[in-house]
PDB file of N, CA and C in Angstrom:
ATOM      1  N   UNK A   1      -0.211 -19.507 -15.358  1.00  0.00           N
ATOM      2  CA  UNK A   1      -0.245 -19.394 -13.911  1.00  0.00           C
ATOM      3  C   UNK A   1       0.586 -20.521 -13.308  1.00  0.00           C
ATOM      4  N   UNK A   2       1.430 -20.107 -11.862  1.00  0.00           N
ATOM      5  CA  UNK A   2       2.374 -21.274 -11.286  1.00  0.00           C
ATOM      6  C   UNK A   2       2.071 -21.276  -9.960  1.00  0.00           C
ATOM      7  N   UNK A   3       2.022 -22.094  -9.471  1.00  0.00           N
ATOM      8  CA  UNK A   3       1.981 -22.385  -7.969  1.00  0.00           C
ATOM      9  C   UNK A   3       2.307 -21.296  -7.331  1.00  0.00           C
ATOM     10  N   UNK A   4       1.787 -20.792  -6.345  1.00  0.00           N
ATOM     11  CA  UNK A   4       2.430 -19.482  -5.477  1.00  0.00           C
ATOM     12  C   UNK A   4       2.870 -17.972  -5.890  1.00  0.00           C
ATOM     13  N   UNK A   5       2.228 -18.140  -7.213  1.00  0.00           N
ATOM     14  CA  UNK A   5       2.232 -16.708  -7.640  1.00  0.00           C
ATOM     15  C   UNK A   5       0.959 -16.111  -7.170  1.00  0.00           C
ATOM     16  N   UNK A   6       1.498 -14.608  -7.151  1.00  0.00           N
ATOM     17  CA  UNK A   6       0.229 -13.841  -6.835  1.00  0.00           C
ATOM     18  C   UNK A   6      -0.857 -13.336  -7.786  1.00  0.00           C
ATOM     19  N   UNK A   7      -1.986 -13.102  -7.924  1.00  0.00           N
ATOM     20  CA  UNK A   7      -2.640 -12.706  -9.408  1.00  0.00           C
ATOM     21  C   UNK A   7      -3.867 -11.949  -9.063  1.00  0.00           C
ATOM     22  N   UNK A   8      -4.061 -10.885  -9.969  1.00  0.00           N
ATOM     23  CA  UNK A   8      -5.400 -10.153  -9.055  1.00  0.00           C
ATOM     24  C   UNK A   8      -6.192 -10.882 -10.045  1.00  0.00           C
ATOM     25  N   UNK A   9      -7.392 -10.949  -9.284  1.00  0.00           N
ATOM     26  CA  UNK A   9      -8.429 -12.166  -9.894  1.00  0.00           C
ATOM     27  C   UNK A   9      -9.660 -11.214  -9.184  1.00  0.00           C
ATOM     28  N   UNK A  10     -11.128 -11.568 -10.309  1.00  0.00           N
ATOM     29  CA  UNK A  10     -12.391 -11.062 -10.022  1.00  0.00           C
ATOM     30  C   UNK A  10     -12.786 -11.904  -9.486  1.00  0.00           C
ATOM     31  N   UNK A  11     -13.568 -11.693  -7.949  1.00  0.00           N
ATOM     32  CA  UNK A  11     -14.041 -12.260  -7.354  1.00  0.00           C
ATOM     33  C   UNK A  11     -15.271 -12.218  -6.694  1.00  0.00           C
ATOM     34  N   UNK A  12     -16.033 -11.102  -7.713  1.00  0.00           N
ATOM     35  CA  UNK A  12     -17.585 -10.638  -7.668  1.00  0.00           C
ATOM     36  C   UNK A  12     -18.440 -12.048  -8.085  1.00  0.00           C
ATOM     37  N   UNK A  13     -19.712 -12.048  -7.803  1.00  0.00           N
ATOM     38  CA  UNK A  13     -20.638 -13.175  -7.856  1.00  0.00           C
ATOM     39  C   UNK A  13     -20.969 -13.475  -9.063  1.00  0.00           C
ATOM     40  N   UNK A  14     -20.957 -12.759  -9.663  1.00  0.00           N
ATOM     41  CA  UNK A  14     -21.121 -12.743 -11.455  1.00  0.00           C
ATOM     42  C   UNK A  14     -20.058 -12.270 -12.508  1.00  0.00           C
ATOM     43  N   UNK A  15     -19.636 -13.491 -12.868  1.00  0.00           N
ATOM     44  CA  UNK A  15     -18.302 -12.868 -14.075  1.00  0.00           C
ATOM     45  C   UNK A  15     -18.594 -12.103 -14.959  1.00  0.00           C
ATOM     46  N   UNK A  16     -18.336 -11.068 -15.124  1.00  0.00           N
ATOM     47  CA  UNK A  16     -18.328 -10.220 -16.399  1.00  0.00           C
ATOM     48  C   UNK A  16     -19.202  -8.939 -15.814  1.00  0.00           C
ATOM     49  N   UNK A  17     -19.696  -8.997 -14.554  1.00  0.00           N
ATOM     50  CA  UNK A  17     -20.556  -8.040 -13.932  1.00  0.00           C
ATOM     51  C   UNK A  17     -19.586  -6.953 -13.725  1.00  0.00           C
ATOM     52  N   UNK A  18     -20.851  -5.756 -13.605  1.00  0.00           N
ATOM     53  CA  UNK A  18     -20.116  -4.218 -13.886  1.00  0.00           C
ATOM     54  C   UNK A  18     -19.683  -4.515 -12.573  1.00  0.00           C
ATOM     55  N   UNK A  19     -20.086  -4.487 -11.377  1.00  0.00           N
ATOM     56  CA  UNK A  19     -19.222  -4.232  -9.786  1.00  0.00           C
ATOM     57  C   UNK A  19     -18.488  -5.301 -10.060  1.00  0.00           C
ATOM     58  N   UNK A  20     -17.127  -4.893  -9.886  1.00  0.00           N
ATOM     59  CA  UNK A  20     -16.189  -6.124 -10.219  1.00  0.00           C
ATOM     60  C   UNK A  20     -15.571  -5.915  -8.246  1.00  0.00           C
ATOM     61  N   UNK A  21     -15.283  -7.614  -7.618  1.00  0.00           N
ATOM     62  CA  UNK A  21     -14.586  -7.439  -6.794  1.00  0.00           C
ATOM     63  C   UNK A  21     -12.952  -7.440  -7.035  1.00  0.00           C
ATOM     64  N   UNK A  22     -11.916  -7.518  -7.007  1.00  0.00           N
ATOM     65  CA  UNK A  22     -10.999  -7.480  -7.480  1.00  0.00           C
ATOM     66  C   UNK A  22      -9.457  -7.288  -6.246  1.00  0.00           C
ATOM     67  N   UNK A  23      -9.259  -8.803  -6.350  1.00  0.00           N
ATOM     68  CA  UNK A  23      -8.608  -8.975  -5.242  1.00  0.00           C
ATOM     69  C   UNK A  23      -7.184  -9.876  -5.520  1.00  0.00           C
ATOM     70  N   UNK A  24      -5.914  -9.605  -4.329  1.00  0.00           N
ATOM     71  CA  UNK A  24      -4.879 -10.735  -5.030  1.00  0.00           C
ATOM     72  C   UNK A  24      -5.323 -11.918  -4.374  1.00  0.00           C
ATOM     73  N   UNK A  25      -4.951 -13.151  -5.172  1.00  0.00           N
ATOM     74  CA  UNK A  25      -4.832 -14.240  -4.958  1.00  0.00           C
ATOM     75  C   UNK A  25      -3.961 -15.228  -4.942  1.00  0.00           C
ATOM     76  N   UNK A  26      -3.062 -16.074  -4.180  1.00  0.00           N
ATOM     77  CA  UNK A  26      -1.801 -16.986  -4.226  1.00  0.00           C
ATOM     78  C   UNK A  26      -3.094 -18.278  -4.776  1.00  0.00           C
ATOM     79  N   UNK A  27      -1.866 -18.663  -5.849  1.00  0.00           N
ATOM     80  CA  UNK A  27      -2.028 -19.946  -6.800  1.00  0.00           C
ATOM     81  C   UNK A  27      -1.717 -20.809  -5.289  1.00  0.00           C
ATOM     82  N   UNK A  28      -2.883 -21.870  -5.225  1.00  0.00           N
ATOM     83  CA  UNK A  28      -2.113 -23.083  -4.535  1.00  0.00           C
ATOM     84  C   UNK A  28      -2.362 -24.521  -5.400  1.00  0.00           C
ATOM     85  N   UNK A  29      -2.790 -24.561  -6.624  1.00  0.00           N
ATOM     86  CA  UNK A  29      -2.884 -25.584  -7.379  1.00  0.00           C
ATOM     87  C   UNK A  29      -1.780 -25.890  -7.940  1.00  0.00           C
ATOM     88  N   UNK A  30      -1.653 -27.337  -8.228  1.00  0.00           N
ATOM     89  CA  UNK A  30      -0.337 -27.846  -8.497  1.00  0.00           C
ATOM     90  C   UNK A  30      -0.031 -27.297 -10.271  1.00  0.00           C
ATOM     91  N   UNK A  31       1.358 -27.352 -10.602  1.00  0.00           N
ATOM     92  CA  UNK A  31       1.800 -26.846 -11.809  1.00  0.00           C
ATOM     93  C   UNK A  31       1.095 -27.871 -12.883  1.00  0.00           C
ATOM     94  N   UNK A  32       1.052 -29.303 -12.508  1.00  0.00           N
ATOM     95  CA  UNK A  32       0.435 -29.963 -13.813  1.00  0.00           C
ATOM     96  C   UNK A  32      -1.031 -29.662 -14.149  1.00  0.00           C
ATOM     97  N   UNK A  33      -1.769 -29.160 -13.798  1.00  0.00           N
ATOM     98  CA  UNK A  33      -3.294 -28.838 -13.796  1.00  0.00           C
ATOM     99  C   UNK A  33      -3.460 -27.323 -14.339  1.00  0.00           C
ATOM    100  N   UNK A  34      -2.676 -26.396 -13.807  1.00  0.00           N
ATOM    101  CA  UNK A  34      -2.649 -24.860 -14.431  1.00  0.00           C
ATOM    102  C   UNK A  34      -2.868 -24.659 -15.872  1.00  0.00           C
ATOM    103  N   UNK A  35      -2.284 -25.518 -16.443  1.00  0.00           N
ATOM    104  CA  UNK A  35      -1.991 -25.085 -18.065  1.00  0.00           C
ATOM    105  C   UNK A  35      -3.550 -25.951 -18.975  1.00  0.00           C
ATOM    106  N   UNK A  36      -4.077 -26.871 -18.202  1.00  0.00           N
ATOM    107  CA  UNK A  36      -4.817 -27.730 -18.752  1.00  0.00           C
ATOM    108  C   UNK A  36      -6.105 -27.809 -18.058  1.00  0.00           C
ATOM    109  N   UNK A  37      -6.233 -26.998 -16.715  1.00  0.00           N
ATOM    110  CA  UNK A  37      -7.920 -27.135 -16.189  1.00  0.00           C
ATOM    111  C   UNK A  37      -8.249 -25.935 -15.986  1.00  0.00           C
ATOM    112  N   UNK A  38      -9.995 -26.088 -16.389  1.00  0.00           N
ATOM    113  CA  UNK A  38     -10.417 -24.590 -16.505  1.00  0.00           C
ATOM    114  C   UNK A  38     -10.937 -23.911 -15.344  1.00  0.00           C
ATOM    115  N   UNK A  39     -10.264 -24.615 -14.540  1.00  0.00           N
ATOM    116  CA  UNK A  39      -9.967 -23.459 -13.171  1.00  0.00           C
ATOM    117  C   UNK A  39      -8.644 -23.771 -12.041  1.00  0.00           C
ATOM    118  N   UNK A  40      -9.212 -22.630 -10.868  1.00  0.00           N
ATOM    119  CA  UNK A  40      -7.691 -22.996 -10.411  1.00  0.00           C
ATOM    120  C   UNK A  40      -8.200 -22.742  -8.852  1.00  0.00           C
ATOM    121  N   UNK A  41      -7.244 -23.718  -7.922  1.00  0.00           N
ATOM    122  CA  UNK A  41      -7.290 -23.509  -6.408  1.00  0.00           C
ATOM    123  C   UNK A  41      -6.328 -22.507  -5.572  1.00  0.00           C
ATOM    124  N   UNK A  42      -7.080 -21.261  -5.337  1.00  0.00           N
ATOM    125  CA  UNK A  42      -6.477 -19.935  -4.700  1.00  0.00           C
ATOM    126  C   UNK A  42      -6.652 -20.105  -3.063  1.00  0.00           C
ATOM    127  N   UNK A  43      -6.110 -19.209  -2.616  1.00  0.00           N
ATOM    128  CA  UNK A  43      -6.204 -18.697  -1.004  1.00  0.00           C
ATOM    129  C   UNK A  43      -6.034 -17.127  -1.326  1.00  0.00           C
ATOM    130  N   UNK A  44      -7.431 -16.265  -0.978  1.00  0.00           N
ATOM    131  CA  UNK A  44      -7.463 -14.885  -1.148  1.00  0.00           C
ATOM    132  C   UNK A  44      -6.863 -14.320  -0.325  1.00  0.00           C
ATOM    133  N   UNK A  45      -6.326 -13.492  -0.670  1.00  0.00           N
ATOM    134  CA  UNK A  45      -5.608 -12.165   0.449  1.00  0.00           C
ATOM    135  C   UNK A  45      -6.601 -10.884   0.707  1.00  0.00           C
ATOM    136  N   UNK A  46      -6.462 -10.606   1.740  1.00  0.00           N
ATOM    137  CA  UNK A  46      -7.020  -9.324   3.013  1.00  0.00           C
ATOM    138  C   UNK A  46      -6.085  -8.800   3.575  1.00  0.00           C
ATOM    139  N   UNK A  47      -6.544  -7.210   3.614  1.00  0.00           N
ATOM    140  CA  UNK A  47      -6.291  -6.398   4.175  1.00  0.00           C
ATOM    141  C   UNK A  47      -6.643  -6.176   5.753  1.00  0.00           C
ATOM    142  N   UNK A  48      -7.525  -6.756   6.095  1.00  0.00           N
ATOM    143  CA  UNK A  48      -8.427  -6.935   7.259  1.00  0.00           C
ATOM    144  C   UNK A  48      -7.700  -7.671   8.056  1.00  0.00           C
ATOM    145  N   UNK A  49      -7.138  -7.170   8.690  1.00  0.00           N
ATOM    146  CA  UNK A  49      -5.821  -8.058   9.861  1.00  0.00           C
ATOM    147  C   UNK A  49      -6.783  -8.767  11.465  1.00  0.00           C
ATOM    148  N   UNK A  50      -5.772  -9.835  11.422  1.00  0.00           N
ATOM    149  CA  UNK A  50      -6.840 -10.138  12.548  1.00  0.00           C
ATOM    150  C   UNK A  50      -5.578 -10.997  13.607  1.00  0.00           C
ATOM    151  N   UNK A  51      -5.317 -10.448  14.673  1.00  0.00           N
ATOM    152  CA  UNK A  51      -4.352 -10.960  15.641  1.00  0.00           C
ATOM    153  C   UNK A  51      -4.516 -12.575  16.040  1.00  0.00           C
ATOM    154  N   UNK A  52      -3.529 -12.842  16.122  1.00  0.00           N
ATOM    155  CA  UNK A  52      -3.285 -14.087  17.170  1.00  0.00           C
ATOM    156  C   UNK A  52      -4.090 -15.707  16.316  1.00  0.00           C
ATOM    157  N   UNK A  53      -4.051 -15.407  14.970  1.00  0.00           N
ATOM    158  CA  UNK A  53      -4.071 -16.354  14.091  1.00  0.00           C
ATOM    159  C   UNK A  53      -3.570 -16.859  12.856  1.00  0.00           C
ATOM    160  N   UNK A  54      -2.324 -17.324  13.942  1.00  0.00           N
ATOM    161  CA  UNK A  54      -0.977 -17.230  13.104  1.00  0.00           C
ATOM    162  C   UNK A  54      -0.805 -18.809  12.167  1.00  0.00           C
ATOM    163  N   UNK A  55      -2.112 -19.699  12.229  1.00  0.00           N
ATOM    164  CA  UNK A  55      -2.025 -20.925  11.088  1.00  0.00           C
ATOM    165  C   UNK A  55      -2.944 -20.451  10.214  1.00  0.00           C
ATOM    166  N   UNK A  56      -3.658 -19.807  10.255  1.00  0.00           N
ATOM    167  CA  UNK A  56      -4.989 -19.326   9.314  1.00  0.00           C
ATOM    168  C   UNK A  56      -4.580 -18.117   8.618  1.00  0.00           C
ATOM    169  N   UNK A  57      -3.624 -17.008   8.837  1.00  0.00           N
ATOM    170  CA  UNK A  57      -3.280 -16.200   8.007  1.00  0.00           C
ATOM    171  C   UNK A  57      -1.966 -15.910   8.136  1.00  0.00           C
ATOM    172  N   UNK A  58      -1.369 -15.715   6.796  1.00  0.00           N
ATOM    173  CA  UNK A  58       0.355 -15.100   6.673  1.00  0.00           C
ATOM    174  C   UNK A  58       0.072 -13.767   5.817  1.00  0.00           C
ATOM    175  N   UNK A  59       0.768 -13.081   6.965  1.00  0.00           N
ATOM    176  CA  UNK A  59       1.291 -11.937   6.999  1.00  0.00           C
ATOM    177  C   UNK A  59       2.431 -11.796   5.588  1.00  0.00           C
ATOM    178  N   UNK A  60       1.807 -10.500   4.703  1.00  0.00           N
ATOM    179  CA  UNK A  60       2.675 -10.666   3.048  1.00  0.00           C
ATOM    180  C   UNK A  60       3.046  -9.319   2.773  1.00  0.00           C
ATOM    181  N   UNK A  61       4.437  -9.103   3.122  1.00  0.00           N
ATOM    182  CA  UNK A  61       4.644  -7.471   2.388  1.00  0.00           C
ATOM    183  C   UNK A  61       5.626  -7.999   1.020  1.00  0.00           C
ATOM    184  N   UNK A  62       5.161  -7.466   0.321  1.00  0.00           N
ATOM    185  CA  UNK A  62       5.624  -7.859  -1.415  1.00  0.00           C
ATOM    186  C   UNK A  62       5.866  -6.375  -2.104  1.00  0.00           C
ATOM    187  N   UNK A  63       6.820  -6.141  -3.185  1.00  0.00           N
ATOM    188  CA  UNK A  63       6.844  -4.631  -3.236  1.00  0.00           C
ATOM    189  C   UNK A  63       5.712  -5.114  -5.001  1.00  0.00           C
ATOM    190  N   UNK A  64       5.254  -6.440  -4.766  1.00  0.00           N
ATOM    191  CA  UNK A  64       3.968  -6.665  -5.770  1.00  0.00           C
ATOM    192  C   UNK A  64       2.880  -6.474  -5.450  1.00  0.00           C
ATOM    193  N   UNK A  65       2.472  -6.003  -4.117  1.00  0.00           N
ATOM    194  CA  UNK A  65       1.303  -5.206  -3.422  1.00  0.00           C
ATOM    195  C   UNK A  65       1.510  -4.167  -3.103  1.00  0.00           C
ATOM    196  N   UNK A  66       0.451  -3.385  -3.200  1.00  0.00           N
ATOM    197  CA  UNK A  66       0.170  -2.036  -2.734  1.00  0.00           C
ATOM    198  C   UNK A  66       0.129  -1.971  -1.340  1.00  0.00           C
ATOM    199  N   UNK A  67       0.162  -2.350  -0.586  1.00  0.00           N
ATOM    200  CA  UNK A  67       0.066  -2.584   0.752  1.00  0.00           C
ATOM    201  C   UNK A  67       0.111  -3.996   1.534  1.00  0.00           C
ATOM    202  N   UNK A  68       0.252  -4.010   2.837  1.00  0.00           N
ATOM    203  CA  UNK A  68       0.308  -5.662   3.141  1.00  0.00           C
ATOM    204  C   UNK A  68      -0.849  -5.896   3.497  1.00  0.00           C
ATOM    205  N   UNK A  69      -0.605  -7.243   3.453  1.00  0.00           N
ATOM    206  CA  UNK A  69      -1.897  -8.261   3.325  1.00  0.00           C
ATOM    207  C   UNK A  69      -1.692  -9.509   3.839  1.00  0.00           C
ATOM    208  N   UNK A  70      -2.966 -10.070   4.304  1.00  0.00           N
ATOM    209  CA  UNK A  70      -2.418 -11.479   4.878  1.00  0.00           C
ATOM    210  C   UNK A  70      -3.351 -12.850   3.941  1.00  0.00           C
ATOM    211  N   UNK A  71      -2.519 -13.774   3.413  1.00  0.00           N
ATOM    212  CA  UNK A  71      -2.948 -14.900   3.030  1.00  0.00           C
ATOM    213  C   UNK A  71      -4.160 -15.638   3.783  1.00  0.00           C
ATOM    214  N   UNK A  72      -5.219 -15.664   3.709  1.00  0.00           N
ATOM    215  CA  UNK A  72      -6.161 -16.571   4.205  1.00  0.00           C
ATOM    216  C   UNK A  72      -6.489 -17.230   4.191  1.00  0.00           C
ATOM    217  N   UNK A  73      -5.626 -18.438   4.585  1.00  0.00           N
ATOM    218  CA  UNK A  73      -5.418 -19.856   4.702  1.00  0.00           C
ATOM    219  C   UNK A  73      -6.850 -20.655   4.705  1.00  0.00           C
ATOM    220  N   UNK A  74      -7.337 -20.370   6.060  1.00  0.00           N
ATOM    221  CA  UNK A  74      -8.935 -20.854   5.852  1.00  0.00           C
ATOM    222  C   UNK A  74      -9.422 -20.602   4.703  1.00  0.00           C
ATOM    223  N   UNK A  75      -9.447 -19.976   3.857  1.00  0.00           N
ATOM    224  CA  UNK A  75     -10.946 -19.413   2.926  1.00  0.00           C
ATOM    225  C   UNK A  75     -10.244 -20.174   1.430  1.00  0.00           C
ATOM    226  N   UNK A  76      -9.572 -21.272   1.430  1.00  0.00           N
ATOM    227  CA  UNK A  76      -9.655 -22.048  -0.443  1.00  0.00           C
ATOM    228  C   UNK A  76     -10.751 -21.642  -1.154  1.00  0.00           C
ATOM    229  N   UNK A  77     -10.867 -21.585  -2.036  1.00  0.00           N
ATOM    230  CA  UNK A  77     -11.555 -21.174  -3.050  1.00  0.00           C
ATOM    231  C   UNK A  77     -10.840 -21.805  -4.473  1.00  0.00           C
ATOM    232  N   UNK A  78     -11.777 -22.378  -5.240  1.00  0.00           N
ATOM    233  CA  UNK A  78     -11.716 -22.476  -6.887  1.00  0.00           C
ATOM    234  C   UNK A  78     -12.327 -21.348  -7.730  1.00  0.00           C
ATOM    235  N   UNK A  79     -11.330 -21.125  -8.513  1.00  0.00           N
ATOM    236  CA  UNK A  79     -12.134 -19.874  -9.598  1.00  0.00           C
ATOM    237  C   UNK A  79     -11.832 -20.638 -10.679  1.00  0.00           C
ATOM    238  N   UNK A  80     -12.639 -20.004 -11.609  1.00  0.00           N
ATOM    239  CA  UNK A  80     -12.434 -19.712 -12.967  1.00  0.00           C
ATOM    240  C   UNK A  80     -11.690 -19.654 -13.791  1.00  0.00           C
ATOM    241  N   UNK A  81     -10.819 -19.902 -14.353  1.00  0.00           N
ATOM    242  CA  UNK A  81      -9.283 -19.255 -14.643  1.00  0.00           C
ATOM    243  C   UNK A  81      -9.574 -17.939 -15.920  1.00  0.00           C
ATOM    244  N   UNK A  82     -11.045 -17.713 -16.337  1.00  0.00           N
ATOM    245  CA  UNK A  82     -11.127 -16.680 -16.810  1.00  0.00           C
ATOM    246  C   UNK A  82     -11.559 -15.135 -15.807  1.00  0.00           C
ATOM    247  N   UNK A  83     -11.215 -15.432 -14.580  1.00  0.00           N
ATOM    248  CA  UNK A  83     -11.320 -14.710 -13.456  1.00  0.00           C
ATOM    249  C   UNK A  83     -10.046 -13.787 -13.135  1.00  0.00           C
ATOM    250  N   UNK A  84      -9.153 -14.540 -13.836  1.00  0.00           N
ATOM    251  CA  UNK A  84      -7.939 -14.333 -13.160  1.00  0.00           C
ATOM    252  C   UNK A  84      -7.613 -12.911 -14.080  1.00  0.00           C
ATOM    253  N   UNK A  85      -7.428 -11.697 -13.885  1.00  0.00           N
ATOM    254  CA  UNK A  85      -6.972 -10.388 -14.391  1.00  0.00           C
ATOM    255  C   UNK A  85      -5.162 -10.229 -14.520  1.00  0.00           C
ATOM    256  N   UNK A  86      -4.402 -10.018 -13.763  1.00  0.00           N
ATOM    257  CA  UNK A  86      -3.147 -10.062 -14.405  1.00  0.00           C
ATOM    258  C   UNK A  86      -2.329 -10.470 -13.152  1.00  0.00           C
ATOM    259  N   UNK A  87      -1.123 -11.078 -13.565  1.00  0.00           N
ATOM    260  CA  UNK A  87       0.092 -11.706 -12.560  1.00  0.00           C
ATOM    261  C   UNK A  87       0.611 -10.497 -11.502  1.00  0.00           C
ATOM    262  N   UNK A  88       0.489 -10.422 -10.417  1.00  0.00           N
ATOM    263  CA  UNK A  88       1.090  -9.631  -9.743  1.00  0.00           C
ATOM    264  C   UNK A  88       2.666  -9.561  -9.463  1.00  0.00           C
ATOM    265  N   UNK A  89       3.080 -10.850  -8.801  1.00  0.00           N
ATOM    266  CA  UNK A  89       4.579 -11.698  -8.568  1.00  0.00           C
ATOM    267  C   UNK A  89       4.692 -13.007  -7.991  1.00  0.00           C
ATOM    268  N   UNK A  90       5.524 -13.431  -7.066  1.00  0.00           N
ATOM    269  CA  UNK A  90       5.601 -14.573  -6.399  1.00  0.00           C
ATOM    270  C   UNK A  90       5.840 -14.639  -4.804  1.00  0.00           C
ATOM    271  N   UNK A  91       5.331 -15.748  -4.312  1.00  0.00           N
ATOM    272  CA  UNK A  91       5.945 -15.096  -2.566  1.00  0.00           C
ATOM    273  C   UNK A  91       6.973 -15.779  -2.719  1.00  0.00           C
ATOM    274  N   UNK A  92       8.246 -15.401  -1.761  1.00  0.00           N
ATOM    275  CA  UNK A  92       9.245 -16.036  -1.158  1.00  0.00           C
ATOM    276  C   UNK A  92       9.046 -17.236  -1.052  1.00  0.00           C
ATOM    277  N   UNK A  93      10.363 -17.845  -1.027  1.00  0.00           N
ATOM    278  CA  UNK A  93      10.962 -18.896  -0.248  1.00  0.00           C
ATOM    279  C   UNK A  93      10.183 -18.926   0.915  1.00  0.00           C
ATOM    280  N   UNK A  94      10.129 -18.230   1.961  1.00  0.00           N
ATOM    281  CA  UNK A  94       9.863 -18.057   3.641  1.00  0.00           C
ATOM    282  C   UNK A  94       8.318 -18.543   3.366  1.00  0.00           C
ATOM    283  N   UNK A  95       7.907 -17.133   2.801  1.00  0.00           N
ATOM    284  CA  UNK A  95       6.204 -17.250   2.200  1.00  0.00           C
ATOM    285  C   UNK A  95       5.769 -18.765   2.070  1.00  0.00           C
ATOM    286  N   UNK A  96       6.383 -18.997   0.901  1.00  0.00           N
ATOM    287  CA  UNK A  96       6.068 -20.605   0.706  1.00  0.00           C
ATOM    288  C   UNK A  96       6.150 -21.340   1.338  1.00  0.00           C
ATOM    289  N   UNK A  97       7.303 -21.600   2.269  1.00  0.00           N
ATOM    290  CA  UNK A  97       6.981 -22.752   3.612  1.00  0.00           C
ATOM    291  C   UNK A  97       6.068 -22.387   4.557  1.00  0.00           C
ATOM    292  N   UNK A  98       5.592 -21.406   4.783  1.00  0.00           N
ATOM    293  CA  UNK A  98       4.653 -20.739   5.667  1.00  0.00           C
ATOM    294  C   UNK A  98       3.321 -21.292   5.071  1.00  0.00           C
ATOM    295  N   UNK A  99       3.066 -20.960   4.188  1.00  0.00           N
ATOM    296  CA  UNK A  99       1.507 -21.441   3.378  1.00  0.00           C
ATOM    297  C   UNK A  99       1.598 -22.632   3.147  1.00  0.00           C
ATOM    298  N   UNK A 100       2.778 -23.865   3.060  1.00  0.00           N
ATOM    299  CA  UNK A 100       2.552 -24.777   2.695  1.00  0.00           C
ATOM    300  C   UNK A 100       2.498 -25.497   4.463  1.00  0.00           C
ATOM    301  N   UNK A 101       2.803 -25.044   5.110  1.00  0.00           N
ATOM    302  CA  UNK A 101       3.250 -25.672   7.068  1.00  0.00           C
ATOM    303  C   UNK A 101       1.365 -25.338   7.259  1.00  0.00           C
ATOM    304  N   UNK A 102       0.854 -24.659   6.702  1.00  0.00           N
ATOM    305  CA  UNK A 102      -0.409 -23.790   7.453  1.00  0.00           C
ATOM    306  C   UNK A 102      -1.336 -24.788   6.217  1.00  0.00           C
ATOM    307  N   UNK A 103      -1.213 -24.660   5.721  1.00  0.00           N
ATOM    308  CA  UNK A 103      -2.111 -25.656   4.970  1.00  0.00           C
ATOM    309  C   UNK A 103      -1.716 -27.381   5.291  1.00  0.00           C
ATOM    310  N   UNK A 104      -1.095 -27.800   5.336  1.00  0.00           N
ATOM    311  CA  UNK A 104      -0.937 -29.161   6.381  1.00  0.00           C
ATOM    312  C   UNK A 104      -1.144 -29.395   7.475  1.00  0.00           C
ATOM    313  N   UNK A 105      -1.551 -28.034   7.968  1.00  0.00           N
ATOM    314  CA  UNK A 105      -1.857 -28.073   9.646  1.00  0.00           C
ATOM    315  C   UNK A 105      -3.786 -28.194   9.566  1.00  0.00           C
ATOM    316  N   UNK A 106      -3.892 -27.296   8.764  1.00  0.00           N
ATOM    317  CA  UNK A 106      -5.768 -26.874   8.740  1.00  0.00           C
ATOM    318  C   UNK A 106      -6.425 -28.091   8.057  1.00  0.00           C
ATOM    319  N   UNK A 107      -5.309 -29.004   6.730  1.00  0.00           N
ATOM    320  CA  UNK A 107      -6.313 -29.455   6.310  1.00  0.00           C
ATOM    321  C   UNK A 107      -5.419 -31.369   7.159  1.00  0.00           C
ATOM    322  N   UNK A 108      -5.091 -30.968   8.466  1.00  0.00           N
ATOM    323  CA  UNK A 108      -4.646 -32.485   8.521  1.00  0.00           C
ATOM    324  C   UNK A 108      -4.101 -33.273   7.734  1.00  0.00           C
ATOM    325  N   UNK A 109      -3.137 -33.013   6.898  1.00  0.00           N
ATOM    326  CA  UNK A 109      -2.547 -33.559   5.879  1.00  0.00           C
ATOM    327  C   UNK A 109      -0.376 -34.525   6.719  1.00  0.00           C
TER     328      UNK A 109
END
């Protein structure tokens, strides 16, 4: 896993449980930690659009989704890295300064 790739990852309350949630997720953990810690820091993506909150979610059409979706900046989350189901792709250039401007803004950095 690399920084800013996309990955569908289970995100049901219980790993290995039959209702699986199953959602994409952008890597925002740094590259030296991926290969060596047994989990990882995501920002989940939704379908669930919500106007006029343009630091808290980016807007993602990828031809690595089935549909668009917006990054949800607010909602970090750590998983598992045995959570993680398979690589979807990567966001842009654009993508990436967008999630990285929106995450320096929310977390005061």
């Amino acid at each position: 896993m690399k920084r800013f790739e996309l990955w569908l990852a289970n995100l049901s309350a219980y790993l290995g449980g039959e209702s699986s949630l199953a959602r994409p997720v952008v890597i925002l953990q740094t590259n030296l930690l991926n290969e060596v810690y047994p989990s990882t820091i995501v920002c989940p993506l939704t379908n669930n659009f919500k106007d006029d909150v343009e630091i808290l979610r980016i807007r993602v059409e990828s031809v690595h989704l089935s549909h668009k979706s917006d990054i949800m900046v607010d909602h970090i989350i750590t998983l598992d890295n045995r959570r993680f189901i398979k690589k979807l792709g990567k966001l842009t250039p654009k993508q990436i300064e967008r999630v990285t401007y929106s995450l320096k803004v929310i977390l005061d950095l």
